[in-house]
C-alpha atoms as a PDB file:
ATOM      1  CA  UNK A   1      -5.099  45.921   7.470  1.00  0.00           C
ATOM      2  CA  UNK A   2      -4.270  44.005   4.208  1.00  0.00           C
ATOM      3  CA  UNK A   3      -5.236  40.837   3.832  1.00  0.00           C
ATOM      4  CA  UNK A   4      -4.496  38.216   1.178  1.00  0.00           C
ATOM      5  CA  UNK A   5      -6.107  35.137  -0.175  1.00  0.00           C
ATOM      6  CA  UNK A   6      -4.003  32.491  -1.723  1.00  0.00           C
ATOM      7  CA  UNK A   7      -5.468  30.205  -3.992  1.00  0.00           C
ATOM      8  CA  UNK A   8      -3.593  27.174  -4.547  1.00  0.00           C
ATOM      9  CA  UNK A   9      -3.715  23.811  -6.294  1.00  0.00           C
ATOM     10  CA  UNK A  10      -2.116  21.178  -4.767  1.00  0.00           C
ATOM     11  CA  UNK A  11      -0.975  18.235  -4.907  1.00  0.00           C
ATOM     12  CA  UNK A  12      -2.250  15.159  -3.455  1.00  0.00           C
ATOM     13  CA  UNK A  13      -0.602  13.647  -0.825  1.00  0.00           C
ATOM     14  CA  UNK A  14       2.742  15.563  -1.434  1.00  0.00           C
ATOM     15  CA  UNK A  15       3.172  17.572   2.060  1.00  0.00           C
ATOM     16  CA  UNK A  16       6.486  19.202   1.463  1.00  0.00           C
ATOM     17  CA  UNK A  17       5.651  20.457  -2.288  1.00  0.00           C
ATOM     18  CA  UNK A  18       2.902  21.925  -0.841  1.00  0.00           C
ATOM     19  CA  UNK A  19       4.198  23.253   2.026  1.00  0.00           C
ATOM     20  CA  UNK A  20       6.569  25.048  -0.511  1.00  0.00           C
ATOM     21  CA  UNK A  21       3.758  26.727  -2.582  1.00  0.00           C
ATOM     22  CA  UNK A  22       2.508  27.713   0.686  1.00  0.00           C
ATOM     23  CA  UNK A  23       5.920  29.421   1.875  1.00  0.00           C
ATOM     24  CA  UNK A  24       6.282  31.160  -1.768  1.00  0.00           C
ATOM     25  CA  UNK A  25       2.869  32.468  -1.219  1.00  0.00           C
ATOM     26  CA  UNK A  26       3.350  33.679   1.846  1.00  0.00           C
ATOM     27  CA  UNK A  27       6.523  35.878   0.784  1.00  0.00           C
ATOM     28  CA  UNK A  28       4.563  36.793  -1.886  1.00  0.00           C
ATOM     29  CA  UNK A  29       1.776  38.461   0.386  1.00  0.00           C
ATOM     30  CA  UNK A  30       4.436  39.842   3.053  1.00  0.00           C
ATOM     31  CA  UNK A  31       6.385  41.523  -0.088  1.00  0.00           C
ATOM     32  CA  UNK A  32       2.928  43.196  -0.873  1.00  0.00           C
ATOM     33  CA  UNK A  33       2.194  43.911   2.418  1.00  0.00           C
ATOM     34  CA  UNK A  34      -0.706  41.872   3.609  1.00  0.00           C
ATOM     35  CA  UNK A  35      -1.030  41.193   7.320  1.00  0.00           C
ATOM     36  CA  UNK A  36      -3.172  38.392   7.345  1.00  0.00           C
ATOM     37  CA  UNK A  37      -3.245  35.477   4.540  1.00  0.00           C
ATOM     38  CA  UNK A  38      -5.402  32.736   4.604  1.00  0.00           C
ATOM     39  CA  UNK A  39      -5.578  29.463   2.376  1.00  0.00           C
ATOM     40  CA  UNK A  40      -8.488  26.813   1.257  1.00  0.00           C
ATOM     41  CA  UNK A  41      -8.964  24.115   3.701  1.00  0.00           C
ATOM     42  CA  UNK A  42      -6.562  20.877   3.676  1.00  0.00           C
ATOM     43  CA  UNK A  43      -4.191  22.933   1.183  1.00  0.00           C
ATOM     44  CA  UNK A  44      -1.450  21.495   2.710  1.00  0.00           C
ATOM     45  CA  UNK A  45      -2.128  17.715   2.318  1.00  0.00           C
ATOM     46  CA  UNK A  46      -3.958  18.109  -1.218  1.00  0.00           C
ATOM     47  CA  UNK A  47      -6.497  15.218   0.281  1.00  0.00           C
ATOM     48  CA  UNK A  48      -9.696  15.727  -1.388  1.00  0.00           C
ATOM     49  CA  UNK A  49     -13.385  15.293   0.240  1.00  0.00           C
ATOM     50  CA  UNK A  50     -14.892  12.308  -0.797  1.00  0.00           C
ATOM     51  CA  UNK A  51     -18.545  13.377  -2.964  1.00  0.00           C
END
């Protein structure tokens, strides 16, 4: 099995450009083969935990 690991920086608050980077990312991985991908936690929403 090949998996992949996307690491992404995204943008806070801005759903559908991240959403995006996810999508590209995920093409990326399927065009290289990888089965599984995963991402960092609340990628998609960019919110940060507070410190």
């Amino acid at each position: 099995m090949i998996l992949a690991a996307a690491q992404t920086k995204p943008t806070q608050g801005n759903i559908d450009t991240n959403l995006q980077d996810h999508y590209r990312l995920i093409e990326m991985a399927v065009q290289n083969g990888a089965q599984l991908i995963t991402f960092p936690e609340i990628s998609i929403t960019g919110n940060e935990r507070e410190k």
